[in-house]
C-alpha atoms as a PDB file:
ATOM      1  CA  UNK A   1      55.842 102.010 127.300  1.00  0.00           C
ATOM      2  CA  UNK A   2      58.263 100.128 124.971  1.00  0.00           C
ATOM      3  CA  UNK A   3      58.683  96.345 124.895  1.00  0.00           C
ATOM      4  CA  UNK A   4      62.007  94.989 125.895  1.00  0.00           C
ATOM      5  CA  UNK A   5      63.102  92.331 123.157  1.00  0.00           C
ATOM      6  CA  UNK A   6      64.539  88.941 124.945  1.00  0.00           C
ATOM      7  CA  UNK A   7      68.396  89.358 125.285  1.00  0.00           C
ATOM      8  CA  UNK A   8      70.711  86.504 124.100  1.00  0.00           C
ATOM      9  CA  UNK A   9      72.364  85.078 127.060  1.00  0.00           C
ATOM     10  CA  UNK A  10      76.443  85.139 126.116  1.00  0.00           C
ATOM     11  CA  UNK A  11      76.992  82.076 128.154  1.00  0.00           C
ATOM     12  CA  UNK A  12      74.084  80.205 125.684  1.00  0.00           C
ATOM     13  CA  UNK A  13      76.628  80.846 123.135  1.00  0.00           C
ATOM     14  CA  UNK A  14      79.552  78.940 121.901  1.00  0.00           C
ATOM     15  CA  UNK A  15      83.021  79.982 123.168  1.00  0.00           C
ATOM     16  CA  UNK A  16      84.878  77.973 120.345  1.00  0.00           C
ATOM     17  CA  UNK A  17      82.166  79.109 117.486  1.00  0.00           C
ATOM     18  CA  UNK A  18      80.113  81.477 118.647  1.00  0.00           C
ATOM     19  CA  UNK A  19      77.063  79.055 117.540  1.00  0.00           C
ATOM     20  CA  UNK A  20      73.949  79.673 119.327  1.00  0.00           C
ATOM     21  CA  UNK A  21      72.894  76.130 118.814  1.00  0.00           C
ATOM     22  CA  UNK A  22      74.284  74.933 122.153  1.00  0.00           C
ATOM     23  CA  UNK A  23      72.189  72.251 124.560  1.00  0.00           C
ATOM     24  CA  UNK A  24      72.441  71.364 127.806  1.00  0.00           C
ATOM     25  CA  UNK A  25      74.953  68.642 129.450  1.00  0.00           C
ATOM     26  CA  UNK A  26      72.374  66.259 131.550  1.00  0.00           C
ATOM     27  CA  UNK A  27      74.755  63.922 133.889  1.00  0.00           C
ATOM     28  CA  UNK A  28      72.781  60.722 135.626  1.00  0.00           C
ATOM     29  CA  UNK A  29      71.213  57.562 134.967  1.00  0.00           C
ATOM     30  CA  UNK A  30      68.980  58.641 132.074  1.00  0.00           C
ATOM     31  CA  UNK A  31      65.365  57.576 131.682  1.00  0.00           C
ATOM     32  CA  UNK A  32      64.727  56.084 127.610  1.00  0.00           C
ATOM     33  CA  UNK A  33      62.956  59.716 127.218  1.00  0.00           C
ATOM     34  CA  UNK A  34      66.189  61.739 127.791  1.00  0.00           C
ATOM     35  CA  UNK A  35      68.200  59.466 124.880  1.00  0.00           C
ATOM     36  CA  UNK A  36      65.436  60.239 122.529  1.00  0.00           C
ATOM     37  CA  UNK A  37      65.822  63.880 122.960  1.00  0.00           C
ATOM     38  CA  UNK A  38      69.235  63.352 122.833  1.00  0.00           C
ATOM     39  CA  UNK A  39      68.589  61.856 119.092  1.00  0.00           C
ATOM     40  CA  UNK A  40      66.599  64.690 118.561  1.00  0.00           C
ATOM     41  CA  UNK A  41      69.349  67.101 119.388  1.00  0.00           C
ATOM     42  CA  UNK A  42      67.349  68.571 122.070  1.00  0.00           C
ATOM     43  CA  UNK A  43      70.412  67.837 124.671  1.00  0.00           C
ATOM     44  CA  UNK A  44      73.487  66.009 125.372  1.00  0.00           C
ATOM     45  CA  UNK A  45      74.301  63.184 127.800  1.00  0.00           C
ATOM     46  CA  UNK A  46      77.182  63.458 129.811  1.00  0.00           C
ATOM     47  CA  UNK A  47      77.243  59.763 131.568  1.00  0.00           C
ATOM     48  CA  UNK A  48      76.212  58.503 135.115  1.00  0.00           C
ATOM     49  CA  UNK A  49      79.097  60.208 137.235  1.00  0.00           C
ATOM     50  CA  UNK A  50      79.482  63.563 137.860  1.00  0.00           C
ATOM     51  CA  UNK A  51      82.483  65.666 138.732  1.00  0.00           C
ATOM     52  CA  UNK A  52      82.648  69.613 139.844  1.00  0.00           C
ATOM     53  CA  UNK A  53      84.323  70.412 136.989  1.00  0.00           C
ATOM     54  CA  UNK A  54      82.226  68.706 134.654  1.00  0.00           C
ATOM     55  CA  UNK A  55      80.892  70.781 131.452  1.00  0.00           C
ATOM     56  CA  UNK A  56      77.737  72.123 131.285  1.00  0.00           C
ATOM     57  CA  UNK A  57      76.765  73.400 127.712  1.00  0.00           C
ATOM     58  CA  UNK A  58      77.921  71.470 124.236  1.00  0.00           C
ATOM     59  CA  UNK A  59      77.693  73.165 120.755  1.00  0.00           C
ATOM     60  CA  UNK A  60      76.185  71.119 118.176  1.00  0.00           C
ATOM     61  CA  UNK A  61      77.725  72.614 115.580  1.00  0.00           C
ATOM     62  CA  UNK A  62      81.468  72.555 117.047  1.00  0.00           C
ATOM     63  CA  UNK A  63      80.881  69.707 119.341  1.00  0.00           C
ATOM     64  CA  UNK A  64      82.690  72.350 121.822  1.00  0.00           C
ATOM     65  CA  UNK A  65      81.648  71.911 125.514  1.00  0.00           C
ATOM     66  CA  UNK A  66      82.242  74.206 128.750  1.00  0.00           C
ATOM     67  CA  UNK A  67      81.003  75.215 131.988  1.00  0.00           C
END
């Protein structure tokens, strides 16, 4: 029995730069925690209100973000 190997999700990629190094978009009054990982690249804050067409993803390396 083989071993499946992990596949890349396409949507985890960058649609401007085909980066992998995307992060989430985390919307809401953010606890001190969530703007350190923000320094630490971990994620990206998207501000207190939220819309339904809001972004979810952002490219670090582009600064790109989508739904």
């Amino acid at each position: 029995m083989s071993k499946m190997m992990p596949r890349l999700s396409r949507r985890r990629l960058c649609p401007t730069c085909r980066s992998a190094r995307t992060v989430p978009i985390i919307y809401g009054n953010p606890p001190t925690t969530l703007f350190e990982a923000e320094a630490r690249g971990e994620l990206r804050l998207g501000g207190c209100i939220r819309g339904p067409d809001d972004p979810k993803r952002a490219c670090l390396d582009c600064g790109a973000d989508w739904r």
